[in-house]
PDB file of N, CA and C in Angstrom:
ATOM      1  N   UNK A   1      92.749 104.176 124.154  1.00  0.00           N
ATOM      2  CA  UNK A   1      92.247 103.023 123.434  1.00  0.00           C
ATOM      3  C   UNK A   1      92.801 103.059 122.016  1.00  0.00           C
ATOM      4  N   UNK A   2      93.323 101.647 122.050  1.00  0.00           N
ATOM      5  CA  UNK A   2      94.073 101.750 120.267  1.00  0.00           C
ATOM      6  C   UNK A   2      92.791 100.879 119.230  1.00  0.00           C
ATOM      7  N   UNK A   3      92.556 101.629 118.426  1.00  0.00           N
ATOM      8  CA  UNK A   3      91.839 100.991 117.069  1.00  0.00           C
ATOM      9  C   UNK A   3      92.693 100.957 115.586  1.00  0.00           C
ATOM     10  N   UNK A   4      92.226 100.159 115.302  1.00  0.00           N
ATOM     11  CA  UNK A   4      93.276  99.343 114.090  1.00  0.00           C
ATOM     12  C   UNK A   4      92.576  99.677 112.717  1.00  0.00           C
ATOM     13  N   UNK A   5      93.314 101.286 112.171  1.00  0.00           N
ATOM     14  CA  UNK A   5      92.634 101.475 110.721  1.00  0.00           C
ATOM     15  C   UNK A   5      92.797 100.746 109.938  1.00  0.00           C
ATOM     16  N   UNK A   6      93.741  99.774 110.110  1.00  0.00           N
ATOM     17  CA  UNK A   6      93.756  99.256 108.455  1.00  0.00           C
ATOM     18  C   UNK A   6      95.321  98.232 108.967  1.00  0.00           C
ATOM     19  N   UNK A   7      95.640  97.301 107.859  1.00  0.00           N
ATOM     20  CA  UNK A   7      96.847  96.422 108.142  1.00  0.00           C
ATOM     21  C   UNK A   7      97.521  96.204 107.024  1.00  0.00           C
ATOM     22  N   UNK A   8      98.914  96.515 107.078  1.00  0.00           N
ATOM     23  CA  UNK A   8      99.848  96.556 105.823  1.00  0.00           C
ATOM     24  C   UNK A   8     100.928  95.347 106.173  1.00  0.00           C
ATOM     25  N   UNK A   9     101.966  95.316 104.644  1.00  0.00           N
ATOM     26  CA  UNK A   9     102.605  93.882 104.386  1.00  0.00           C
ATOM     27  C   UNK A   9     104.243  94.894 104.257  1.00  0.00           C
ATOM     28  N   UNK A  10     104.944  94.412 104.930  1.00  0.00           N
ATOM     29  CA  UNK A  10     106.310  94.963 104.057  1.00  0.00           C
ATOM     30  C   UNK A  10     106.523  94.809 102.761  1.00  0.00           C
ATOM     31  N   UNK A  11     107.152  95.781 101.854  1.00  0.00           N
ATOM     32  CA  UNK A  11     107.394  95.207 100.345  1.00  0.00           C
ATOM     33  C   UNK A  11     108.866  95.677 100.196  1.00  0.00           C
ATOM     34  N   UNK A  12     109.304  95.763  99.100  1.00  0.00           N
ATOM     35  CA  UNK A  12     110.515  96.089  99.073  1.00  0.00           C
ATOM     36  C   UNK A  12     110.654  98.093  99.021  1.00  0.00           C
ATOM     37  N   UNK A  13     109.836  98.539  98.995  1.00  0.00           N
ATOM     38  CA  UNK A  13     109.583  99.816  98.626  1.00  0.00           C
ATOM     39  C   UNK A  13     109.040 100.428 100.296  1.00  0.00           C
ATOM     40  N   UNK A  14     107.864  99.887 100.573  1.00  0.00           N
ATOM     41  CA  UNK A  14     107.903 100.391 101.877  1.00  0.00           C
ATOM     42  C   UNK A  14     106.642  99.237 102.648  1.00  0.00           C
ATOM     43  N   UNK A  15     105.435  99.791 102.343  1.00  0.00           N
ATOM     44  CA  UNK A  15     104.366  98.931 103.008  1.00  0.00           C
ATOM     45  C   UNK A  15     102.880  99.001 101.797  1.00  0.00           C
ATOM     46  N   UNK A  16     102.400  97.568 101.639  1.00  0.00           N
ATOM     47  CA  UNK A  16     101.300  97.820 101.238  1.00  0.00           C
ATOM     48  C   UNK A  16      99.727  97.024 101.573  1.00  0.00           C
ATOM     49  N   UNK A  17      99.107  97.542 101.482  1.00  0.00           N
ATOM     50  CA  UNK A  17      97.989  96.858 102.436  1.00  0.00           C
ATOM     51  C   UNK A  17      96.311  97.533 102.652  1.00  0.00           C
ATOM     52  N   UNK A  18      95.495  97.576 103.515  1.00  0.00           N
ATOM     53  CA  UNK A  18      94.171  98.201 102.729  1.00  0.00           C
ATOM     54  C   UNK A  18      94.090  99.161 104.350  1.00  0.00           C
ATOM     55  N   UNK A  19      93.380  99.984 103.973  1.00  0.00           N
ATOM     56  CA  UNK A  19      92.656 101.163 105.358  1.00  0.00           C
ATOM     57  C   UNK A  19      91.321 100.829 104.858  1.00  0.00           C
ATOM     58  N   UNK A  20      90.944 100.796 106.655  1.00  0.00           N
ATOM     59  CA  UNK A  20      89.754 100.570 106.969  1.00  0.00           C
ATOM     60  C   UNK A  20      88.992 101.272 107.685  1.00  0.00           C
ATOM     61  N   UNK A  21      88.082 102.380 107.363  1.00  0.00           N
ATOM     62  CA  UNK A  21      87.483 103.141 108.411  1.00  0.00           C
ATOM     63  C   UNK A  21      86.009 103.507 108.330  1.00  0.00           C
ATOM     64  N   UNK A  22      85.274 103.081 109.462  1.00  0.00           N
ATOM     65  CA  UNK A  22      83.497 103.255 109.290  1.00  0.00           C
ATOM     66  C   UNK A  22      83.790 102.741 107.442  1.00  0.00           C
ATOM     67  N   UNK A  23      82.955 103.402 106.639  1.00  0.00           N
ATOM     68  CA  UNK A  23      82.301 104.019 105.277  1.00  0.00           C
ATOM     69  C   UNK A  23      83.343 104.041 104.570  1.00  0.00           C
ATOM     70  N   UNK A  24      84.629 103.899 105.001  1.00  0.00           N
ATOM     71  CA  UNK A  24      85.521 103.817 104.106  1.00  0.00           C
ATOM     72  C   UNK A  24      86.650 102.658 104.054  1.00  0.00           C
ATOM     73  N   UNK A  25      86.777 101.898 102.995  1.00  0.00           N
ATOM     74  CA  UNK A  25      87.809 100.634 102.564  1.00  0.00           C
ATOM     75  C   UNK A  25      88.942 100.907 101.242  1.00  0.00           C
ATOM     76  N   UNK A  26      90.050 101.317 101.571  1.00  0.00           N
ATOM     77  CA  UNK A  26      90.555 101.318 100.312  1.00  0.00           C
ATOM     78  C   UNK A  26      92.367 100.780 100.579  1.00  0.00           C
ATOM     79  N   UNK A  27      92.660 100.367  99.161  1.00  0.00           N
ATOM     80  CA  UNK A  27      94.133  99.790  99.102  1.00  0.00           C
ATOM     81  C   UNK A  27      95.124 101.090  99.017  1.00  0.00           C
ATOM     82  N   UNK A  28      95.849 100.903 100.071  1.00  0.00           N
ATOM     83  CA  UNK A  28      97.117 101.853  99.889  1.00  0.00           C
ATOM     84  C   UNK A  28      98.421 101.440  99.876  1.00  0.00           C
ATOM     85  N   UNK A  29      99.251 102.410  99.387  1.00  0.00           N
ATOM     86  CA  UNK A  29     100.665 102.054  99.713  1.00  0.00           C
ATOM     87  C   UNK A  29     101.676 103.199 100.266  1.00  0.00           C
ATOM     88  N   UNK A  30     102.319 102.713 101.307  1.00  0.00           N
ATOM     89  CA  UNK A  30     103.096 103.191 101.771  1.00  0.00           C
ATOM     90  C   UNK A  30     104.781 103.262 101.569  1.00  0.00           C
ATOM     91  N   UNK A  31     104.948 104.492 100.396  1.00  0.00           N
ATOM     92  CA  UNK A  31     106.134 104.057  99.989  1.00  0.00           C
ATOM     93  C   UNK A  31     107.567 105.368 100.329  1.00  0.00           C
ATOM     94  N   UNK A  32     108.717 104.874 100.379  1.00  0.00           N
ATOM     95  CA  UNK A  32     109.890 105.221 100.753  1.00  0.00           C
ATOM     96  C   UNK A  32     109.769 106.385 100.130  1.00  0.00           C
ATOM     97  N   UNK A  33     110.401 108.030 100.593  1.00  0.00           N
ATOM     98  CA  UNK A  33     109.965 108.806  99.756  1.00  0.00           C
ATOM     99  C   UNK A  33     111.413 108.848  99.088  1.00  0.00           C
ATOM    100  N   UNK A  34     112.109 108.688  98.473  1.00  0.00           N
ATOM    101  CA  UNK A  34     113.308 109.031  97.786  1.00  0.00           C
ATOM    102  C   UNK A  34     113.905 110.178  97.065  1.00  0.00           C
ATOM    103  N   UNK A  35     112.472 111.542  97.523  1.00  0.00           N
ATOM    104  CA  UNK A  35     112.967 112.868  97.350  1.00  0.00           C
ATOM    105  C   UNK A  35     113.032 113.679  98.206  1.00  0.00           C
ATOM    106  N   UNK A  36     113.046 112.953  99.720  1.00  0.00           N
ATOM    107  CA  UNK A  36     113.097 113.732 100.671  1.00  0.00           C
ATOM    108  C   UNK A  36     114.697 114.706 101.244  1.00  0.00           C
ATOM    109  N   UNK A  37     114.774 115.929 100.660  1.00  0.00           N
ATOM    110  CA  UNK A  37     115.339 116.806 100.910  1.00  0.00           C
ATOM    111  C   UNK A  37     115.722 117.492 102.198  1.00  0.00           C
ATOM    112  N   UNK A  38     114.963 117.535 103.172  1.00  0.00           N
ATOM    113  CA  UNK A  38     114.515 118.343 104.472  1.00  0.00           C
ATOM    114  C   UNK A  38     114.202 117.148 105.492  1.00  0.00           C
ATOM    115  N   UNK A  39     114.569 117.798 106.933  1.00  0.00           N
ATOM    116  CA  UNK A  39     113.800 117.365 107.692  1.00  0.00           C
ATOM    117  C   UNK A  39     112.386 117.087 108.074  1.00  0.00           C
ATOM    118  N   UNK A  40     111.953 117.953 107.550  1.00  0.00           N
ATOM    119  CA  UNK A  40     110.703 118.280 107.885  1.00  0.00           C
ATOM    120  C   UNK A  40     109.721 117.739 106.660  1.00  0.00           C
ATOM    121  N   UNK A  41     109.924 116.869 105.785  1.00  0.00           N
ATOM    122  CA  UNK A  41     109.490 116.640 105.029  1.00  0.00           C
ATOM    123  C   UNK A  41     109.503 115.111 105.388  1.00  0.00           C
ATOM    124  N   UNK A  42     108.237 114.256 104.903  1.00  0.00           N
ATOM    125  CA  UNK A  42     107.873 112.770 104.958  1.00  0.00           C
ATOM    126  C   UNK A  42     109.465 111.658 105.167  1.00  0.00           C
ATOM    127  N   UNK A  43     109.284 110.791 105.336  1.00  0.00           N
ATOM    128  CA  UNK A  43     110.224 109.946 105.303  1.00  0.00           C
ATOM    129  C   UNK A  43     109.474 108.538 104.349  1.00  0.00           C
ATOM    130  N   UNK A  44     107.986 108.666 104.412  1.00  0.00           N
ATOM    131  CA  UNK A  44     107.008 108.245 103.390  1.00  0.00           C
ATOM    132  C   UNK A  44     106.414 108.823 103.227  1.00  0.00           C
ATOM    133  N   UNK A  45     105.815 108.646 101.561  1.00  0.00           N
ATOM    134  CA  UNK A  45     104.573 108.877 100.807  1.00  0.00           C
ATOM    135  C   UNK A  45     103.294 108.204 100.804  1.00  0.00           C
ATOM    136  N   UNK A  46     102.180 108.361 101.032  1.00  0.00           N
ATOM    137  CA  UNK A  46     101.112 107.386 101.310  1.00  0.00           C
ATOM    138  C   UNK A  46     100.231 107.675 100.300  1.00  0.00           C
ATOM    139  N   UNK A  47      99.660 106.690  99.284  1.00  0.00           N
ATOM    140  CA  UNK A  47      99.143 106.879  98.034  1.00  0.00           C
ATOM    141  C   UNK A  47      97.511 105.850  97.975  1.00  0.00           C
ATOM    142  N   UNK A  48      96.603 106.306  97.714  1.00  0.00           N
ATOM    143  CA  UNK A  48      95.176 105.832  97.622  1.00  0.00           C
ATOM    144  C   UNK A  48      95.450 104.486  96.733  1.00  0.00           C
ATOM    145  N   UNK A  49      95.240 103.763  96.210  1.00  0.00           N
ATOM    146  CA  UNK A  49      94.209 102.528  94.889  1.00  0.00           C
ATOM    147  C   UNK A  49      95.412 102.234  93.889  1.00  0.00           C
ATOM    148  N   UNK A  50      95.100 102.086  93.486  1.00  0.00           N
ATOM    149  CA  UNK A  50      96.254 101.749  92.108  1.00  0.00           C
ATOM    150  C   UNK A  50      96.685 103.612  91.428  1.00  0.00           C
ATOM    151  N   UNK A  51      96.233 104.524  91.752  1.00  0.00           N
ATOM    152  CA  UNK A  51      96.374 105.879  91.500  1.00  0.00           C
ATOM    153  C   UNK A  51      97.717 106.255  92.247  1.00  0.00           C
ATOM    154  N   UNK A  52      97.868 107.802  91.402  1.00  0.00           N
ATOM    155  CA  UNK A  52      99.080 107.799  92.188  1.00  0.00           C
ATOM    156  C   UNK A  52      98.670 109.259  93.099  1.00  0.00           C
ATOM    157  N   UNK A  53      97.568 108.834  93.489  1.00  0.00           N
ATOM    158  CA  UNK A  53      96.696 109.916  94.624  1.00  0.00           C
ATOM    159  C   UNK A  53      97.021 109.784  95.944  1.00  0.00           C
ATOM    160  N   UNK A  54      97.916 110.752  96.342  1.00  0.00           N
ATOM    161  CA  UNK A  54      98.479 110.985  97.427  1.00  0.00           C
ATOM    162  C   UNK A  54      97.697 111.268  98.457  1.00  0.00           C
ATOM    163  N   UNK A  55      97.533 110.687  99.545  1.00  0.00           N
ATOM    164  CA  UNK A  55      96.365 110.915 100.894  1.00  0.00           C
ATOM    165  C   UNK A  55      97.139 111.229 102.296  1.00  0.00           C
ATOM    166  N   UNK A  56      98.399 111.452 102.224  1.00  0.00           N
ATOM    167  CA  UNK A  56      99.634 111.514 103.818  1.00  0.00           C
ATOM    168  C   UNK A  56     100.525 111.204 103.197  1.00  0.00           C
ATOM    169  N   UNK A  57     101.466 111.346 104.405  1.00  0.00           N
ATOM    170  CA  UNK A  57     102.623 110.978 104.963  1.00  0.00           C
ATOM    171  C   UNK A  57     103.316 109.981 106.339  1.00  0.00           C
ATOM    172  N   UNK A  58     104.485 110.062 106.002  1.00  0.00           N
ATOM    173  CA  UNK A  58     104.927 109.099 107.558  1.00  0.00           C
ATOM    174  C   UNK A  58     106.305 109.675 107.940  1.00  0.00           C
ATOM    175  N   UNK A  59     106.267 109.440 109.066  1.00  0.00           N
ATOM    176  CA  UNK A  59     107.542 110.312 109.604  1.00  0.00           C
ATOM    177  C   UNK A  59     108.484 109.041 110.432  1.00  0.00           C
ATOM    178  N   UNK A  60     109.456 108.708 110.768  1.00  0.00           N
ATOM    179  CA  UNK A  60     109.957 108.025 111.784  1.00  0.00           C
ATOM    180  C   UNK A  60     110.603 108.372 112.852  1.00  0.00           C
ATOM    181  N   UNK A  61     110.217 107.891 113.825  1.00  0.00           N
ATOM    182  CA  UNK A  61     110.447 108.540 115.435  1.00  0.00           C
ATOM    183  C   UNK A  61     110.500 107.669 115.807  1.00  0.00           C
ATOM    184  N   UNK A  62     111.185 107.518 117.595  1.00  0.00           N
ATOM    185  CA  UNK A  62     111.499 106.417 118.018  1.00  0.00           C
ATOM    186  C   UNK A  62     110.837 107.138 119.517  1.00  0.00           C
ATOM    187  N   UNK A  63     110.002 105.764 119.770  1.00  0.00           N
ATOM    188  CA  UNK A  63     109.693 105.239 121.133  1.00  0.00           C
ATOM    189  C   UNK A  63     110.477 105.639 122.629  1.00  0.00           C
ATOM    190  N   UNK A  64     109.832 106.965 122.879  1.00  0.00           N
ATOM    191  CA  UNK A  64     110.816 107.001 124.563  1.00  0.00           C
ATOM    192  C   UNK A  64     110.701 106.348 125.780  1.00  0.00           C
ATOM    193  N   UNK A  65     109.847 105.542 125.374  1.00  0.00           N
ATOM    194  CA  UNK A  65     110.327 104.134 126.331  1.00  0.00           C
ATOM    195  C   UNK A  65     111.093 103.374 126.099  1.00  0.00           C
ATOM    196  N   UNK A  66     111.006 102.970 124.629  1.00  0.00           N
ATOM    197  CA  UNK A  66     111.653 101.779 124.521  1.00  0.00           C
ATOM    198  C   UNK A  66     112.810 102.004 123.145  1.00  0.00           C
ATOM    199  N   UNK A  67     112.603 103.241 122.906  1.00  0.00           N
ATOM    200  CA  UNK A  67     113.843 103.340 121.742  1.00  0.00           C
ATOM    201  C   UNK A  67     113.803 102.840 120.258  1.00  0.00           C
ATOM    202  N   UNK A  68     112.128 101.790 120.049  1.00  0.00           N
ATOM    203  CA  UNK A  68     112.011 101.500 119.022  1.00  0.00           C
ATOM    204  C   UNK A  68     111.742 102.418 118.171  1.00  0.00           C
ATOM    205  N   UNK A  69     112.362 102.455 116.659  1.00  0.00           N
ATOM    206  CA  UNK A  69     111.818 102.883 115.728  1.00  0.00           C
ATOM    207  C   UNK A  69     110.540 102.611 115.293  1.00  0.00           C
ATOM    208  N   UNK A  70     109.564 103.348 114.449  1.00  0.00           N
ATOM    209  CA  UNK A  70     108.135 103.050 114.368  1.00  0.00           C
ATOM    210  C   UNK A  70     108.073 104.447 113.207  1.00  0.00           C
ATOM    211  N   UNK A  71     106.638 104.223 112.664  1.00  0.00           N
ATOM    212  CA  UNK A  71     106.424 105.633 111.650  1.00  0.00           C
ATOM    213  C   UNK A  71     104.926 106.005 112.000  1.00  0.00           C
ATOM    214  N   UNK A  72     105.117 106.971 112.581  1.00  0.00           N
ATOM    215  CA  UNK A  72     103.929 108.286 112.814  1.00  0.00           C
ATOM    216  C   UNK A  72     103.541 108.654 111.120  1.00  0.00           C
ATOM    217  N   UNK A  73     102.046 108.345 111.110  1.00  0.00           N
ATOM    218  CA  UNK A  73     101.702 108.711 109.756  1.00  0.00           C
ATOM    219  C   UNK A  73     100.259 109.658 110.204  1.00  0.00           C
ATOM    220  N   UNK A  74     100.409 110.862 108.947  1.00  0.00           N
ATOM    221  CA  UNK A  74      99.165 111.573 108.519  1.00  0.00           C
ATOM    222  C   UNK A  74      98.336 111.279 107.471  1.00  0.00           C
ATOM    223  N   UNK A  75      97.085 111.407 108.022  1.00  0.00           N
ATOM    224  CA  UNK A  75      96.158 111.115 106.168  1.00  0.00           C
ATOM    225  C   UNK A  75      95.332 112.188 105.984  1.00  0.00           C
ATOM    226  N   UNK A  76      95.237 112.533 105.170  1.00  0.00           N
ATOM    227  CA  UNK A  76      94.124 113.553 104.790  1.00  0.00           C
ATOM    228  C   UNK A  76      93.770 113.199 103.367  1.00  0.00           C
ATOM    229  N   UNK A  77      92.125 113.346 103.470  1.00  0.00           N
ATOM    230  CA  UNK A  77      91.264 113.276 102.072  1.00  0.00           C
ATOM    231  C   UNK A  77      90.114 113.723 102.122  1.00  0.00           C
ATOM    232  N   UNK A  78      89.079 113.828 100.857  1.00  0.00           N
ATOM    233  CA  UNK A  78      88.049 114.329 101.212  1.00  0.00           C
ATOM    234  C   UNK A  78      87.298 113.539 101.672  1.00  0.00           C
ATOM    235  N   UNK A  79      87.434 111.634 101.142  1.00  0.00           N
ATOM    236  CA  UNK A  79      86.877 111.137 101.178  1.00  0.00           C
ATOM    237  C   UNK A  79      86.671 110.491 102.875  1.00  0.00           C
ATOM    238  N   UNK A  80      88.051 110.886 103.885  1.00  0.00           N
ATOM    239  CA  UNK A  80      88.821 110.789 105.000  1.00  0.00           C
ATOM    240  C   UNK A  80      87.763 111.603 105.788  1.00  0.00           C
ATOM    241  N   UNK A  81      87.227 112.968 105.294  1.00  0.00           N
ATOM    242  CA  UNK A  81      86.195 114.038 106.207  1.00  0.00           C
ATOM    243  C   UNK A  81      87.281 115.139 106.183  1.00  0.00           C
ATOM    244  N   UNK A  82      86.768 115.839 107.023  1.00  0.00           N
ATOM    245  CA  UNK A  82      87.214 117.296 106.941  1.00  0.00           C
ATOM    246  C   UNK A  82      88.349 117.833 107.502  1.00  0.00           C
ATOM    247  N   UNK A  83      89.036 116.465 108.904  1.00  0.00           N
ATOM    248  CA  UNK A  83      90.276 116.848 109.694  1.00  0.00           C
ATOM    249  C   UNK A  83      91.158 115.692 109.511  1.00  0.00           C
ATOM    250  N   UNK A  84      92.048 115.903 109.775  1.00  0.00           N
ATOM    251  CA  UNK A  84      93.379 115.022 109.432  1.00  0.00           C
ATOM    252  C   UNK A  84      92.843 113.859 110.267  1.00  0.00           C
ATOM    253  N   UNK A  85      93.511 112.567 110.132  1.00  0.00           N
ATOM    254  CA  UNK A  85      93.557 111.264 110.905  1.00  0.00           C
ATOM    255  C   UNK A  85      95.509 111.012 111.169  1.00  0.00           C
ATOM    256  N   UNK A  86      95.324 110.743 112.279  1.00  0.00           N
ATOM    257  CA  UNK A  86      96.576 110.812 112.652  1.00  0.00           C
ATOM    258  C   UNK A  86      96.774 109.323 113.768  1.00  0.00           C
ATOM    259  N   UNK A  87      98.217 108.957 112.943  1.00  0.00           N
ATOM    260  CA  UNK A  87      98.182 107.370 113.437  1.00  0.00           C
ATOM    261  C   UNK A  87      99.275 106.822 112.987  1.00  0.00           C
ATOM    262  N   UNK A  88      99.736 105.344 114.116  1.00  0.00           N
ATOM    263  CA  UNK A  88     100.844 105.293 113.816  1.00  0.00           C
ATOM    264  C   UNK A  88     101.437 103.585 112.956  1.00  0.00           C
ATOM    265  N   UNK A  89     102.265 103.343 112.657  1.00  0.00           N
ATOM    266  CA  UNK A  89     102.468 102.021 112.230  1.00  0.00           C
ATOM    267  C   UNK A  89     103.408 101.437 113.080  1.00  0.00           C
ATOM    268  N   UNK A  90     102.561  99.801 113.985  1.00  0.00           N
ATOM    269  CA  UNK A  90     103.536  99.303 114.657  1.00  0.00           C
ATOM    270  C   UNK A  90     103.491  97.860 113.830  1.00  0.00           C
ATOM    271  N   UNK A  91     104.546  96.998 114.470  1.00  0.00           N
ATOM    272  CA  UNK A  91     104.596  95.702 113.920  1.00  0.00           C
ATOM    273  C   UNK A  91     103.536  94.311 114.724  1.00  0.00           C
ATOM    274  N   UNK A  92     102.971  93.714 114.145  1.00  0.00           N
ATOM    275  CA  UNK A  92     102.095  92.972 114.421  1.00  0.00           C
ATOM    276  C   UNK A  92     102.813  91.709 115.302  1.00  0.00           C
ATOM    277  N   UNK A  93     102.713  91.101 116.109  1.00  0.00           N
ATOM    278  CA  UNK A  93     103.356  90.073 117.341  1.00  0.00           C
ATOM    279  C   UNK A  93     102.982  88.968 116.654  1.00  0.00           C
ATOM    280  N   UNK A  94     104.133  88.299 115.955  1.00  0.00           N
ATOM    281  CA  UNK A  94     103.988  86.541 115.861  1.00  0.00           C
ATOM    282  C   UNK A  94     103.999  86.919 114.012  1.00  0.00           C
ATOM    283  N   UNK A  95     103.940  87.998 113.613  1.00  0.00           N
ATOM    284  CA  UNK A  95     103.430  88.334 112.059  1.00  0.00           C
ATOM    285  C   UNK A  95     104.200  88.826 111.483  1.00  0.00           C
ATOM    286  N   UNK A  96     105.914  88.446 111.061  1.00  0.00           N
ATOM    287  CA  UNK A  96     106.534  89.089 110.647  1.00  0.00           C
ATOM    288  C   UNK A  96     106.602  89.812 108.838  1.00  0.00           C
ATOM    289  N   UNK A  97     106.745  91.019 109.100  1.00  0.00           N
ATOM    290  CA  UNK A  97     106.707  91.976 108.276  1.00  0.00           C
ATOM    291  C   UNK A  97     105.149  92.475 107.989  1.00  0.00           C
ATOM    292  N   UNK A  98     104.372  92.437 108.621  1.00  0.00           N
ATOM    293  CA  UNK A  98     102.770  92.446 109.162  1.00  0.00           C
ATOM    294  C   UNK A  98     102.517  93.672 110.075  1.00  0.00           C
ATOM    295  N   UNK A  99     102.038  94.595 109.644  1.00  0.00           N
ATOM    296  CA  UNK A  99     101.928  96.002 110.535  1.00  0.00           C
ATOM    297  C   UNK A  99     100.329  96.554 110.782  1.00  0.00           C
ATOM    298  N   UNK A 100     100.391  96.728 111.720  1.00  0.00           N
ATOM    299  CA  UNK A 100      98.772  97.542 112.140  1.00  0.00           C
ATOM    300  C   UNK A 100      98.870  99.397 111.739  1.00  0.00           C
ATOM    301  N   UNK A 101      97.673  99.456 111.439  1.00  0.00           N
ATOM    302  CA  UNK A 101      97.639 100.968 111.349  1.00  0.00           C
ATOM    303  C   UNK A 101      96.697 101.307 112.592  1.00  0.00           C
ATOM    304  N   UNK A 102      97.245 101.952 113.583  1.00  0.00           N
ATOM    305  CA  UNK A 102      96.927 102.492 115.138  1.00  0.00           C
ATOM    306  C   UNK A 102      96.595 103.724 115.074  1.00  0.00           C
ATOM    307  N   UNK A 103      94.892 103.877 115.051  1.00  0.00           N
ATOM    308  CA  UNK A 103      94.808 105.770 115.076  1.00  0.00           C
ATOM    309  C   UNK A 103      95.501 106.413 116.591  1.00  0.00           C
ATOM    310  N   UNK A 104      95.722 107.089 116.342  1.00  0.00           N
ATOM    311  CA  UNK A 104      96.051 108.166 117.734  1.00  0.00           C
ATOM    312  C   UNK A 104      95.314 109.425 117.214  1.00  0.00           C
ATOM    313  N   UNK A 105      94.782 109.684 118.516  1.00  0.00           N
ATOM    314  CA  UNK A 105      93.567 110.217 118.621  1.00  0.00           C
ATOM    315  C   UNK A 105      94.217 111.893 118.589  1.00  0.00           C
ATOM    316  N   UNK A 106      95.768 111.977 118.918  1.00  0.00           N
ATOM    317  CA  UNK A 106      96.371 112.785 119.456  1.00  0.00           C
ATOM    318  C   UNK A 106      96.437 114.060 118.400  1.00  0.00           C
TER     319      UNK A 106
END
């Protein structure tokens, strides 16, 4: 079952838009990381409110069904609870540049 944390806008930087979960509502942005060095390091930065309070990351992977690109994102906060939320960003149908945030439960 897919549930929809939250819904972001393309910008020129990466994505911005609000998370939504139970007790918690806040504006984030999802932006290009431009110091990514490593593999293994974000491909985005994911930042809380107008702060520059970092809450995750996003990675990009592609779909082995279908080959699409998409970004697997992590969040962690205190305000988040005690274990990571893990979830992904797809594109919204009919809504261009319009993205859902999809927990995976995984």
């Amino acid at each position: 079952m897919a549930n929809a944390l939250g819904y972001v806008t393309e910008t020129k930087t990466g994505f911005d838009g609000t998370l939504a979960m139970m007790d918690l509502s806040a504006r984030i942005r999802i932006e290009k990381n431009g110091e990514k060095a490593a593999d293994g390091q974000p491909d985005y930065r994911i930042f809380a409110g107008d702060t520059r309070s970092e809450i995750g990351g996003g990675w990009l992977r592609k779909a082995k069904s279908s080959g699409r690109e998409y970004v697997s994102i992590t969040l962690a906060d205190p305000q988040i609870g005690p274990r990571r939320v893990y979830a992904n960003l797809a594109p919204v149908k009919g809504k261009k540049g319009r993205h859902v945030i999809l927990w995976n439960p995984n």
